[in-house]
N, C-alpha and C. Protein backbone atom coordinates (compact mmCIF):
# COMPACT_ATOMS: atom_id res chain seq x y z
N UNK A 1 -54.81 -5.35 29.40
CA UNK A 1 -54.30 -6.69 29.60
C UNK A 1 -54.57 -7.55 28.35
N UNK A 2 -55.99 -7.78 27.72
CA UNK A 2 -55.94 -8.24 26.38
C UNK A 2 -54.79 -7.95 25.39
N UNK A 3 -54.62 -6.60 25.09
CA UNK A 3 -53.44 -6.00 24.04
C UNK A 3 -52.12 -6.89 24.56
N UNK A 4 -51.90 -7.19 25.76
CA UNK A 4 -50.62 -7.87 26.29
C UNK A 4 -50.78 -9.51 25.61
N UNK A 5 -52.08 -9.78 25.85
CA UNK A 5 -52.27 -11.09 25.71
C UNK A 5 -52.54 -11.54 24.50
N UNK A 6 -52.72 -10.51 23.68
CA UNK A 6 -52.98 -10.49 21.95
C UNK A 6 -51.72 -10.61 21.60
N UNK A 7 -50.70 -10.01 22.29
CA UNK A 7 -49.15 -9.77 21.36
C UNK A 7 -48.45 -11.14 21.80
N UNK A 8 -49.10 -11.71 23.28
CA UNK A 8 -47.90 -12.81 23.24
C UNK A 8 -48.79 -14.15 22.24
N UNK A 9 -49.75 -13.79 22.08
CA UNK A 9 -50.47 -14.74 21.26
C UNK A 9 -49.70 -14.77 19.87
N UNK A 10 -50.18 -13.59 19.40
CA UNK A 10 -49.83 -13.55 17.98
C UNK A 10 -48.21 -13.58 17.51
N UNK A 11 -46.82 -13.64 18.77
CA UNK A 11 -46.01 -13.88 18.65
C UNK A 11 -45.55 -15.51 18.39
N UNK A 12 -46.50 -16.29 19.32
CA UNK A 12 -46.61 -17.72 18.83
C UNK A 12 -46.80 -18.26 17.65
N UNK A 13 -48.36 -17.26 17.14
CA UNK A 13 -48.84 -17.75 15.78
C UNK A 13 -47.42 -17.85 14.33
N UNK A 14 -46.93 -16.32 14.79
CA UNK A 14 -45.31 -16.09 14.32
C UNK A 14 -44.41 -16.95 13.75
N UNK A 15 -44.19 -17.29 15.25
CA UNK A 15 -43.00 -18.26 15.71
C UNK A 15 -43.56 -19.62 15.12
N UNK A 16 -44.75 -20.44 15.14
CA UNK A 16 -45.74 -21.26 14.26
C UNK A 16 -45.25 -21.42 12.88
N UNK A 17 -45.74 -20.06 12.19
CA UNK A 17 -45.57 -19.86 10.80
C UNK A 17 -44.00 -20.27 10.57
N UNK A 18 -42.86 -19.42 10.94
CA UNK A 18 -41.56 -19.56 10.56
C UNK A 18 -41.44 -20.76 10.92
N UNK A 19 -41.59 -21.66 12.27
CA UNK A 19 -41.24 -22.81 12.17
C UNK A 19 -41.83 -23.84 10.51
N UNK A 20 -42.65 -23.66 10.36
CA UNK A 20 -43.73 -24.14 9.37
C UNK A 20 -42.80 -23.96 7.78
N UNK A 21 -42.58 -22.44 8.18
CA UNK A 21 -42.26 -22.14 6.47
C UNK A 21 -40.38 -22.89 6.66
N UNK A 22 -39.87 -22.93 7.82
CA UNK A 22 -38.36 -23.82 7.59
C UNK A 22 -38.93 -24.78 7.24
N UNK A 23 -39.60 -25.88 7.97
CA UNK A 23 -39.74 -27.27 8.09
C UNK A 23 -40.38 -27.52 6.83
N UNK A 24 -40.77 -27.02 5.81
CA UNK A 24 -41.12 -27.32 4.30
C UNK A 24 -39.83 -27.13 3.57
N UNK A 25 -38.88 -25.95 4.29
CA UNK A 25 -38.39 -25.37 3.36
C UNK A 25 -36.78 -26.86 3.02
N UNK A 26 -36.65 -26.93 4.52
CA UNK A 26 -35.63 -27.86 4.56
C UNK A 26 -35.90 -29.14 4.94
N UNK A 27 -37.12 -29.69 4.56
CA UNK A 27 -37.90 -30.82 4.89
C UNK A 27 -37.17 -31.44 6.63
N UNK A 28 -37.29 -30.97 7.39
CA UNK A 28 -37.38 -31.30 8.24
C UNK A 28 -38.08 -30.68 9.84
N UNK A 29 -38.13 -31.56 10.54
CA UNK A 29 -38.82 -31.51 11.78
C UNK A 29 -38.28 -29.95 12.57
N UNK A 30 -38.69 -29.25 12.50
CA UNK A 30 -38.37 -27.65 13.40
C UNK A 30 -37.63 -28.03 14.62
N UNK A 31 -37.67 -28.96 15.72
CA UNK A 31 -37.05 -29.51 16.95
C UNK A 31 -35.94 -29.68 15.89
N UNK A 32 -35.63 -30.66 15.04
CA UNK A 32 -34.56 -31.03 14.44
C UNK A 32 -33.57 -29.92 14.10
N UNK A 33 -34.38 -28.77 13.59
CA UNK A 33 -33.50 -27.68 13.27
C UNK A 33 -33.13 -26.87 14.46
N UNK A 34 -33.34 -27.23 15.91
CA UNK A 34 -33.26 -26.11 16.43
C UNK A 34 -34.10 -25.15 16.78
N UNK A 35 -35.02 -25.07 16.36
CA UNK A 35 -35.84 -23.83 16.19
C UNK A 35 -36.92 -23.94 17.40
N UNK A 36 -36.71 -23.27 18.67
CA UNK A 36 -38.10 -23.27 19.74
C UNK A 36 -36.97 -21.87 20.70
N UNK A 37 -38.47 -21.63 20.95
CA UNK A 37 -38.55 -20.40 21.75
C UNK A 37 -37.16 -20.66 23.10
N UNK A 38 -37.23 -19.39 22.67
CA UNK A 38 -35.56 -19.17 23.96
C UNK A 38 -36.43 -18.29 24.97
N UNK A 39 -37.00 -17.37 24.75
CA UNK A 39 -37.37 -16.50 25.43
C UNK A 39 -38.37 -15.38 24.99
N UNK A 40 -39.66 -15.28 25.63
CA UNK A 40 -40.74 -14.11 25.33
C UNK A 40 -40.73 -12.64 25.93
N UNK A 41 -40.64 -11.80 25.80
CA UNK A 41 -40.79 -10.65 26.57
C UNK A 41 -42.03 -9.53 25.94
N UNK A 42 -42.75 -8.58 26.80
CA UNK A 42 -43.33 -7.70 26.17
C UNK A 42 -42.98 -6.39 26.75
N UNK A 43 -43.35 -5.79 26.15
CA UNK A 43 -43.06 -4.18 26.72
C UNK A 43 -44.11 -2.99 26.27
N UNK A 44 -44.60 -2.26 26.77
CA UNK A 44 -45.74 -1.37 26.75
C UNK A 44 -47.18 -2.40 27.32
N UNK A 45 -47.07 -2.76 28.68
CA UNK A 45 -47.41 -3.65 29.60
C UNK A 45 -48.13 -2.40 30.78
N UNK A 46 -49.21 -3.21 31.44
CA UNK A 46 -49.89 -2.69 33.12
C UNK A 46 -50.05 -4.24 33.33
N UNK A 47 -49.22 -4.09 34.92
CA UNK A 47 -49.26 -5.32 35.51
C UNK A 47 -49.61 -4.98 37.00
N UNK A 48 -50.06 -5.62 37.77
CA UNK A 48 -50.49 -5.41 39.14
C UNK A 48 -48.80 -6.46 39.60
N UNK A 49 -47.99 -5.16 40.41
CA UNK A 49 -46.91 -6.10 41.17
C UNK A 49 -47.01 -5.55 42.68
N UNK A 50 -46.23 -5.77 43.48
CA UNK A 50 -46.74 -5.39 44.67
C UNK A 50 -45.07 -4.68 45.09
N UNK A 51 -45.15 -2.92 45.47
CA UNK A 51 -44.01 -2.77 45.90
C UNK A 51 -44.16 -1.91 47.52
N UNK A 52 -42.76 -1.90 48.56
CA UNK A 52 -42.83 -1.10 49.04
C UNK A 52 -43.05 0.71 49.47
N UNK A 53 -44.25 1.00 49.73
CA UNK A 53 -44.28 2.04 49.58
C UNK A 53 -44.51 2.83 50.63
N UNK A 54 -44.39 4.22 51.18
CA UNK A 54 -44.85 4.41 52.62
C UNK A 54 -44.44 3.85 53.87
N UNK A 55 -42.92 2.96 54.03
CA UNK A 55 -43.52 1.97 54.92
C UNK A 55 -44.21 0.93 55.02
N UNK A 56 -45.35 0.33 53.77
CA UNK A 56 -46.25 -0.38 53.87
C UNK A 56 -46.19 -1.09 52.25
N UNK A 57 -46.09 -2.60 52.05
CA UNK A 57 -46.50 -3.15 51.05
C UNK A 57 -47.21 -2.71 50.05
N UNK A 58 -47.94 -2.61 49.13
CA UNK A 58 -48.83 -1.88 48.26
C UNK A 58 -48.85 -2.60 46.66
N UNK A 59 -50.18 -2.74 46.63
CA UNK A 59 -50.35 -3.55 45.08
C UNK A 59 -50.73 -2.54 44.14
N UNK A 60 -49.44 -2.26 43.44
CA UNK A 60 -50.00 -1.32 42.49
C UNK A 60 -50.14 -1.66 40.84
N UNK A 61 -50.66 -0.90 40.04
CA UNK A 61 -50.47 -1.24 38.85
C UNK A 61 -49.70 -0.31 38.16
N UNK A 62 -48.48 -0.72 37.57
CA UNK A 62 -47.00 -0.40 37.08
C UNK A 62 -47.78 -0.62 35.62
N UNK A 63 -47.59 0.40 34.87
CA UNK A 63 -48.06 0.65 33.21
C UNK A 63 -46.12 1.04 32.84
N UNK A 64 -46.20 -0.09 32.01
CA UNK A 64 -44.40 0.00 31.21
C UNK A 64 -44.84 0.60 29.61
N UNK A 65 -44.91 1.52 29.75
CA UNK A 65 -44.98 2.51 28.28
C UNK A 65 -43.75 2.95 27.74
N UNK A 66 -43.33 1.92 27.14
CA UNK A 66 -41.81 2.05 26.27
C UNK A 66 -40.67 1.95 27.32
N UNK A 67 -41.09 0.63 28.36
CA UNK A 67 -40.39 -0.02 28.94
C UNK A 67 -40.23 -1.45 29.27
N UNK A 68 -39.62 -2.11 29.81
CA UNK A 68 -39.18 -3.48 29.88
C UNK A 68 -39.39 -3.93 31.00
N UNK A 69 -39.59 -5.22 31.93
CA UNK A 69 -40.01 -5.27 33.07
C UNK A 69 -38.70 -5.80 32.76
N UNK A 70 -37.60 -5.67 34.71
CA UNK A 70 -36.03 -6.21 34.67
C UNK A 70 -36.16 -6.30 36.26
N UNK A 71 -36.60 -7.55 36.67
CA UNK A 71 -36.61 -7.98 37.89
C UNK A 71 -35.02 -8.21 38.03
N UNK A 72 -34.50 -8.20 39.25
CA UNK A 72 -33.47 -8.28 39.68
C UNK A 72 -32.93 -9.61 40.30
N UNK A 73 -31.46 -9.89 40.30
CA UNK A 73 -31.81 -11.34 40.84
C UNK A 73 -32.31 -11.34 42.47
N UNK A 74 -32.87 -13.03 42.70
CA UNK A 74 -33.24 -13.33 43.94
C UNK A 74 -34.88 -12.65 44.10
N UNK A 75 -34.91 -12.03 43.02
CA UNK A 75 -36.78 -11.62 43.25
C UNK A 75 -37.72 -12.66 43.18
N UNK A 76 -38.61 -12.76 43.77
CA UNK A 76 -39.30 -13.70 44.00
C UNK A 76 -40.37 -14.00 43.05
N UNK A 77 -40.54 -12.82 41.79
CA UNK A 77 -41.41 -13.77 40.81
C UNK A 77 -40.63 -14.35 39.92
N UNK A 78 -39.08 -14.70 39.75
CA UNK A 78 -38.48 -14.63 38.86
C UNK A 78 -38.23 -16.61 39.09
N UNK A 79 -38.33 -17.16 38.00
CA UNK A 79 -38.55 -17.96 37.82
C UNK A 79 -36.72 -19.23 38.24
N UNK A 80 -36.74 -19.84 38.51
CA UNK A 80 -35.70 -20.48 39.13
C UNK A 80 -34.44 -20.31 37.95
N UNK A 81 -34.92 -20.16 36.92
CA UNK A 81 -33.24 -20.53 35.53
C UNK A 81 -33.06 -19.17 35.64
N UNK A 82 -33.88 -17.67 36.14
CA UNK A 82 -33.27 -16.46 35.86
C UNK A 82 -33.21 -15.79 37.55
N UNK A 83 -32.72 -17.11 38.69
CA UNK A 83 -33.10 -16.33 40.12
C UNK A 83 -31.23 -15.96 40.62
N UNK A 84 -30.80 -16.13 39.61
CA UNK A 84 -29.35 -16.08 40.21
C UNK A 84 -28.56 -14.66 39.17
N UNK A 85 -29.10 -14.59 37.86
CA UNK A 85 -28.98 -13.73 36.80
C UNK A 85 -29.59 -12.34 36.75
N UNK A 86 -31.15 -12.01 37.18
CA UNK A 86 -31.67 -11.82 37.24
C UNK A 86 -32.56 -11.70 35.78
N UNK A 87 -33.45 -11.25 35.44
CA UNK A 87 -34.59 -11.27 34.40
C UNK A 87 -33.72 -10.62 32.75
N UNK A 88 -33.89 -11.32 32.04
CA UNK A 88 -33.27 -11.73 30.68
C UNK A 88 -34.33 -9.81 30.31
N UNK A 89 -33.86 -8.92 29.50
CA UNK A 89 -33.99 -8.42 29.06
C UNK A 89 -33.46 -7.88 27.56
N UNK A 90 -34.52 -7.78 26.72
CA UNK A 90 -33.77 -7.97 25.08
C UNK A 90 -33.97 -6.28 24.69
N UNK A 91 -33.30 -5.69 24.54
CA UNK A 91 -33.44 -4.38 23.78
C UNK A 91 -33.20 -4.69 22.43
N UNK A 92 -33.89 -3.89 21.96
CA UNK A 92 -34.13 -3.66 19.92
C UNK A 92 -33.36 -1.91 19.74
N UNK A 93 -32.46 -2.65 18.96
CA UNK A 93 -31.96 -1.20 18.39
C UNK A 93 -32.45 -1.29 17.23
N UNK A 94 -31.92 -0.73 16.40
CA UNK A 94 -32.31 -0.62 14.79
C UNK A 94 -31.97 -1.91 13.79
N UNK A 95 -32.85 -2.02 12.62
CA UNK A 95 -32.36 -3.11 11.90
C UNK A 95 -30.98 -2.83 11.21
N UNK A 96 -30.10 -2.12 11.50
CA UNK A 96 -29.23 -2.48 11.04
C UNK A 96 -27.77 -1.95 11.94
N UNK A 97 -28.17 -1.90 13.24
CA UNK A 97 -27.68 -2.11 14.18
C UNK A 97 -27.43 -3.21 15.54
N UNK A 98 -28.48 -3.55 15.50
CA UNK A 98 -28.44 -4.84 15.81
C UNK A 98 -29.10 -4.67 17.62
N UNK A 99 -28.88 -5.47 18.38
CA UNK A 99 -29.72 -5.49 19.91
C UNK A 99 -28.65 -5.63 21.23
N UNK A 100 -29.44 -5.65 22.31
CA UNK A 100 -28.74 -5.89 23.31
C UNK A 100 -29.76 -6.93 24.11
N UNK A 101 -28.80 -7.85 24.73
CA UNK A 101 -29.60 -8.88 25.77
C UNK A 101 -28.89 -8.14 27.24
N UNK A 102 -29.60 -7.77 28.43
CA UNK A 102 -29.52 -7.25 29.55
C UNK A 102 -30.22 -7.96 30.57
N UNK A 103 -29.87 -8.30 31.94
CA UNK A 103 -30.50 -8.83 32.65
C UNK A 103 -30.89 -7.09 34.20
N UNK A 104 -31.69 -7.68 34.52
CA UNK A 104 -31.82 -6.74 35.74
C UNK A 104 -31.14 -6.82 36.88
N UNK A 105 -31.18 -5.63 37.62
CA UNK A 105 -30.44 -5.67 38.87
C UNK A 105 -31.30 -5.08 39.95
N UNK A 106 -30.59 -5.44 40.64
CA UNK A 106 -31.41 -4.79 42.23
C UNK A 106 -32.01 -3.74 42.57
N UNK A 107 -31.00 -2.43 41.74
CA UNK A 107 -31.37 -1.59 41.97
C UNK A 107 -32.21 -1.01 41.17
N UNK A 108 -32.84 -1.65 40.40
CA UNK A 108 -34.10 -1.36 39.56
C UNK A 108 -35.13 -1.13 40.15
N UNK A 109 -34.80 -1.35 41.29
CA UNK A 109 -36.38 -1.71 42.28
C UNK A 109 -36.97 -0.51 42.40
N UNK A 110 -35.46 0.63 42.34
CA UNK A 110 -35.88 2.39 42.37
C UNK A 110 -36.87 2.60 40.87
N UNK A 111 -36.91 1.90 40.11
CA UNK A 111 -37.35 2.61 38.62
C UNK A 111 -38.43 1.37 38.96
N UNK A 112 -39.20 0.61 39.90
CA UNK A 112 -40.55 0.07 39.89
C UNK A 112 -39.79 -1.20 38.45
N UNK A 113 -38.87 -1.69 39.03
CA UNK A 113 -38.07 -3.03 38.04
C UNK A 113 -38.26 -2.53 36.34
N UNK A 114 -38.27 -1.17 35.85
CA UNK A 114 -38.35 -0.89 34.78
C UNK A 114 -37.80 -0.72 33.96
N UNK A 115 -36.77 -0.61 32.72
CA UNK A 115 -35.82 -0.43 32.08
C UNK A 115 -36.38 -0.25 30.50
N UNK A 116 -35.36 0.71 29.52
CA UNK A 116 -36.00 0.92 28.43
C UNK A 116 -36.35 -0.66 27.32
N UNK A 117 -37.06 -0.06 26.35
CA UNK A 117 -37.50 -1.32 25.67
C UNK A 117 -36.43 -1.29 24.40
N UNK A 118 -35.94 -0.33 24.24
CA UNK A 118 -35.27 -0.11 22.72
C UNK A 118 -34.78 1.40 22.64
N UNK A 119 -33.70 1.35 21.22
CA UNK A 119 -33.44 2.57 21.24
C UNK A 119 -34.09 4.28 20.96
N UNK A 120 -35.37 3.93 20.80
CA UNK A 120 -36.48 4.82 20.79
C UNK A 120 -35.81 5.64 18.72
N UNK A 121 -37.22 6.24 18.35
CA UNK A 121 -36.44 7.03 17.04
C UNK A 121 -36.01 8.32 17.39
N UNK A 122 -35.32 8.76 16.21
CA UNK A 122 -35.19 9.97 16.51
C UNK A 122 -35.52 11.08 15.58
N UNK A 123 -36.16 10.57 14.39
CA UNK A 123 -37.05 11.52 13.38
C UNK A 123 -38.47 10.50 12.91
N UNK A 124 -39.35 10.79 12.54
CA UNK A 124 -40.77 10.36 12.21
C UNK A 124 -40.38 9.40 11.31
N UNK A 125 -41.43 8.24 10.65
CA UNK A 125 -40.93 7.58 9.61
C UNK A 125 -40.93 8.21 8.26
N UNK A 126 -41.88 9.55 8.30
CA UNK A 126 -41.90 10.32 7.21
C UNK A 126 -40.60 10.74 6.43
N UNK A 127 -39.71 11.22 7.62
CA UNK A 127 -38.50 12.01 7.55
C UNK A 127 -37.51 11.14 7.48
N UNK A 128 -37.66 9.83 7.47
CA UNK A 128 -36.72 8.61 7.16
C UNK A 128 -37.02 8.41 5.78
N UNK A 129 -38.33 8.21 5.85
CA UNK A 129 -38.54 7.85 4.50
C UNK A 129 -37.91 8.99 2.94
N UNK A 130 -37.96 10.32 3.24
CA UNK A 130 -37.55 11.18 2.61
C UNK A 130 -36.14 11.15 3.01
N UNK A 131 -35.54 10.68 3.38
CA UNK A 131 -33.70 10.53 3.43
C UNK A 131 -32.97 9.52 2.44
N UNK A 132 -34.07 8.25 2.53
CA UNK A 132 -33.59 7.14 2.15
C UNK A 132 -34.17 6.17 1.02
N UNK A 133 -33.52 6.27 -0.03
CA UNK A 133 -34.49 5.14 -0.87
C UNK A 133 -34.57 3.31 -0.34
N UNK A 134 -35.59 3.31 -0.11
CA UNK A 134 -35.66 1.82 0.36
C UNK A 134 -35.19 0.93 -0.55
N UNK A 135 -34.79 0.81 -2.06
CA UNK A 135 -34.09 -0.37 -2.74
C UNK A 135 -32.63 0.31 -2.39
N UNK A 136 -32.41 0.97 -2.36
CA UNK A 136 -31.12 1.38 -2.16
C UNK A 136 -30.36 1.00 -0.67
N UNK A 137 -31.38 1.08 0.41
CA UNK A 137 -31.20 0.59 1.86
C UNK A 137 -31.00 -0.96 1.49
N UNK A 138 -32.05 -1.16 1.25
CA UNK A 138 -31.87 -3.19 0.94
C UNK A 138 -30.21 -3.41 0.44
N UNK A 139 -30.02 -2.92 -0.94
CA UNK A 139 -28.82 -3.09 -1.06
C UNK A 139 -27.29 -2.48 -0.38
N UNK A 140 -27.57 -1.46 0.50
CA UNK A 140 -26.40 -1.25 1.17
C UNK A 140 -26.21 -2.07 2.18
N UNK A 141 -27.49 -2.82 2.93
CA UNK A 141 -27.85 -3.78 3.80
C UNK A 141 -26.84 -5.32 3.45
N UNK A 142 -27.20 -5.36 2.57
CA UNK A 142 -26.81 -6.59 1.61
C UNK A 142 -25.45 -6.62 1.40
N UNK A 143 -24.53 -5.45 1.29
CA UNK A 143 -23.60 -5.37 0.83
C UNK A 143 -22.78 -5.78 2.28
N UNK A 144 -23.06 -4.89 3.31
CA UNK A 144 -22.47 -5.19 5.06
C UNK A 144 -23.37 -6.96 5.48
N UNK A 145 -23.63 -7.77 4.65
CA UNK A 145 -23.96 -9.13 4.94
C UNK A 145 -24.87 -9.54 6.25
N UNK A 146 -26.04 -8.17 5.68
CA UNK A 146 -27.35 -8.16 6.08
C UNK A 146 -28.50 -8.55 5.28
N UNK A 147 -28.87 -9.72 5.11
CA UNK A 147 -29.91 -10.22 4.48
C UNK A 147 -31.00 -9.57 4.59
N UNK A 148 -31.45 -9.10 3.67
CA UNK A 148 -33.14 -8.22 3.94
C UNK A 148 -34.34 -8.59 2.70
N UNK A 149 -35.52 -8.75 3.48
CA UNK A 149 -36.69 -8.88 2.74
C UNK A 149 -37.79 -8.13 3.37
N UNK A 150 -38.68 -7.60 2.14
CA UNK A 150 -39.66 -6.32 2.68
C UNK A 150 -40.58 -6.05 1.72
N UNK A 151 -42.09 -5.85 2.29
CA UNK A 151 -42.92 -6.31 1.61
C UNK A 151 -43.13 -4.97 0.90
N UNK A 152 -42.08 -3.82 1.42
CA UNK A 152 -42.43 -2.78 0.92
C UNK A 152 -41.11 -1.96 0.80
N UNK A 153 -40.39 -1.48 -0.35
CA UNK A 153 -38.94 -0.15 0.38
C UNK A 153 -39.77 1.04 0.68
N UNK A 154 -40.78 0.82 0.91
CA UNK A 154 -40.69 2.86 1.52
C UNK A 154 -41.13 2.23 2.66
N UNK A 155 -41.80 0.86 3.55
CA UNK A 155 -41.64 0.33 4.65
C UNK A 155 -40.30 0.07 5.46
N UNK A 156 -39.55 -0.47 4.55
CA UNK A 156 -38.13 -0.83 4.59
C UNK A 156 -37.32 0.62 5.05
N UNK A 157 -37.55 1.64 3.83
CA UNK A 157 -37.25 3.22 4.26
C UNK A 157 -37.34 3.77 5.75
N UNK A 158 -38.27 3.62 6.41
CA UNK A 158 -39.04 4.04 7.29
C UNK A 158 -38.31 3.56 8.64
N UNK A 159 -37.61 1.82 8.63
CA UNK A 159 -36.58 1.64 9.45
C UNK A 159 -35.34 1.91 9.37
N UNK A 160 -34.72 2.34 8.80
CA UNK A 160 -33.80 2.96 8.26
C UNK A 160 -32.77 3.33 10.15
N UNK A 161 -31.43 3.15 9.63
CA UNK A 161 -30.51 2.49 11.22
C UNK A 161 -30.73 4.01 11.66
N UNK A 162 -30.23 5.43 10.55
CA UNK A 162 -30.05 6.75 11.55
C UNK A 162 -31.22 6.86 11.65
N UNK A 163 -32.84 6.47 11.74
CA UNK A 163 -33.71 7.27 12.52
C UNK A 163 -34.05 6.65 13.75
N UNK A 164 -33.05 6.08 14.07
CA UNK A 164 -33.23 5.84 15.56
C UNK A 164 -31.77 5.63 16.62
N UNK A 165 -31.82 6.32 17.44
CA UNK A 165 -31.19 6.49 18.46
C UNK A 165 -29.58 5.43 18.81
N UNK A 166 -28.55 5.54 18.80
CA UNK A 166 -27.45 4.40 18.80
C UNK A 166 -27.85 3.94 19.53
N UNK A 167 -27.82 2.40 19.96
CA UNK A 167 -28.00 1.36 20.73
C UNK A 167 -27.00 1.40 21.46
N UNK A 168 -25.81 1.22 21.31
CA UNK A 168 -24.95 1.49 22.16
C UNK A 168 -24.98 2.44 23.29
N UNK A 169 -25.57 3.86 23.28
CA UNK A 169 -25.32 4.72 24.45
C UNK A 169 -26.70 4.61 25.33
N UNK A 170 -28.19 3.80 24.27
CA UNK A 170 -29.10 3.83 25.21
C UNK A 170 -28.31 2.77 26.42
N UNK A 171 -28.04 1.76 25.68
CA UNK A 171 -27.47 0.57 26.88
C UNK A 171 -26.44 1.10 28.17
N UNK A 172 -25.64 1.91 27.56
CA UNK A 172 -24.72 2.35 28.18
C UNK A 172 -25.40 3.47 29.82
N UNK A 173 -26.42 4.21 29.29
CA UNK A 173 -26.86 5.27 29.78
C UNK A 173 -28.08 4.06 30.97
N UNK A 174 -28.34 2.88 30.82
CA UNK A 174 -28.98 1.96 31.40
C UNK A 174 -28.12 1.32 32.61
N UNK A 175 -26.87 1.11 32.05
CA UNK A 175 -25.94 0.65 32.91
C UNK A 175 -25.61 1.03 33.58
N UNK A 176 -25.21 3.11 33.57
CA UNK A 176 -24.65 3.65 34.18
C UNK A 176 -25.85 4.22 35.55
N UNK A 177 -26.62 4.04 35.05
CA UNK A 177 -27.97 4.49 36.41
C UNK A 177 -28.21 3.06 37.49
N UNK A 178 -27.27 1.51 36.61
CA UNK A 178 -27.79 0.65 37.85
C UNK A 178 -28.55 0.25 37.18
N UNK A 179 -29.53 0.08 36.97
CA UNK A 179 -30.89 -0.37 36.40
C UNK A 179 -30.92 -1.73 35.67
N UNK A 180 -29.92 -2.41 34.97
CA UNK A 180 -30.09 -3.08 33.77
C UNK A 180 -28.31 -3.62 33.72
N UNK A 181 -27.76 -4.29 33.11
CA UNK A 181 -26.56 -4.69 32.80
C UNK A 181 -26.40 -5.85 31.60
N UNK A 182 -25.57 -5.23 30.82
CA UNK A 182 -25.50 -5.72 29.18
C UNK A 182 -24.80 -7.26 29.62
N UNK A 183 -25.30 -8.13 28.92
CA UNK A 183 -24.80 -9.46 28.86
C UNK A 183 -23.84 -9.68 27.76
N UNK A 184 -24.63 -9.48 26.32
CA UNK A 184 -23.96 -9.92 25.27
C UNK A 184 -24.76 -8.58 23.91
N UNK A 185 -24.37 -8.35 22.76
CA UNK A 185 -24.74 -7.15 22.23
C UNK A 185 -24.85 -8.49 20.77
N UNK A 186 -25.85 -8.03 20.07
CA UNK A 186 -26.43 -9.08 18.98
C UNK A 186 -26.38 -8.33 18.00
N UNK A 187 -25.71 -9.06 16.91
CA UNK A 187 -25.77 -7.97 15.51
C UNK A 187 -26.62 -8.91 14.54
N UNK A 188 -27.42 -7.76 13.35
CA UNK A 188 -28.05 -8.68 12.34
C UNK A 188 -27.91 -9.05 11.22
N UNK A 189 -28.28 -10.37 11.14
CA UNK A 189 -27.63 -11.07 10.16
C UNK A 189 -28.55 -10.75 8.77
N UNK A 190 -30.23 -10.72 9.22
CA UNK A 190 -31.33 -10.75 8.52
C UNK A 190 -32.34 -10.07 8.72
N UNK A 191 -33.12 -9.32 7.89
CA UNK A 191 -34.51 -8.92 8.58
C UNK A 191 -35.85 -9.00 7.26
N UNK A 192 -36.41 -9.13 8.03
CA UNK A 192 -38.14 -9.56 7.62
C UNK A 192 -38.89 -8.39 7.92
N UNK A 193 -38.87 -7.29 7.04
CA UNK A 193 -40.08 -5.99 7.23
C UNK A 193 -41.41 -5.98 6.48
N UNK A 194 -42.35 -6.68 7.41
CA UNK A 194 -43.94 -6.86 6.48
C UNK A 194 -44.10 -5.27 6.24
């Protein structure tokens, strides 16, 4: 539970900083620009929720290890702006593929309200890194009017779009079990690889 509570922490501190480094950058007030949290999520989570089991209620603890919590609508922890939608879910595909926003459905309730977190990889970062020169990624990035900065190219290397899984068919393969349903699909404009 700390590790949960460390990440939504240090996502603030984040979100802090970037507000900080605009509001110097374009001398103005961060509210002014727009800039406040839309939405937090975590994933690789143990939460105590309470489901039917046996016949009988039961408080269990649900460990989401490279999953998403996707309450469904009308669930009762789900907060009044997401009780008609059901629970806002953000999948991460690759940086240069871009994401999916998904809300939950009912029938998630079979997968303990669980759904994937992202498109998972599909070779080590080693084996990315030996495919791809990272100044060379930056600039093919750049060229498809993907802004990129990275404190490192063999970091940069390492995310690289083919070592991980199309975004498109994880979503698809989410949809088709029930579980999850695509809202809107997000492409990137920019990325920031410390």
């Amino acid at each position: 539970m700390r590790a949960a509570n460390m990440a939504f922490a240090n996502r603030q501190v984040i979100l802090h900083r970037i507000r900080e480094a605009f509001s110097k950058t374009f001398k103005a007030k961060p509210e002014s620009l727009g800039m406040e949290l839309i939405y937090d999520v975590a994933h690789n989570t143990a939460k105590l929720e309470k489901y039917k089991m046996d016949g009988e209620i039961k408080e269990l603890l649900v460990h989401r290890k490279g999953a998403t919590r996707c309450f469904g609508p009308g669930h009762n922890e789900l907060n009044k702006l997401h009780q008609q939608t059901g629970q806002p879910v953000l999948i991460g595909g690759s940086m240069e593929t871009g994401s999916y926003l998904l809300v939950g459905t009912e029938k998630a309730e079979e997968t303990f309200y669980s759904t994937c977190h992202g498109s998972g990889r599909t070779m080590s970062r080693t084996k990315a890194k030996g495919q791809v020169r990272g100044d060379q990624l930056q600039k093919d990035m750049e060229k498809r009017g993907i802004y990129v900065r990275t404190a490192s190219f063999s970091g940069l290397a390492e995310e690289a779009g083919f070592a991980y899984k199309p975004i498109s068919e994880i979503v698809e393969s989410v949809e088709k079990a029930g579980i999850s349903k695509a809202v809107v699909s997000l492409f990137p404009m920019g990325n920031v690889k410390g």
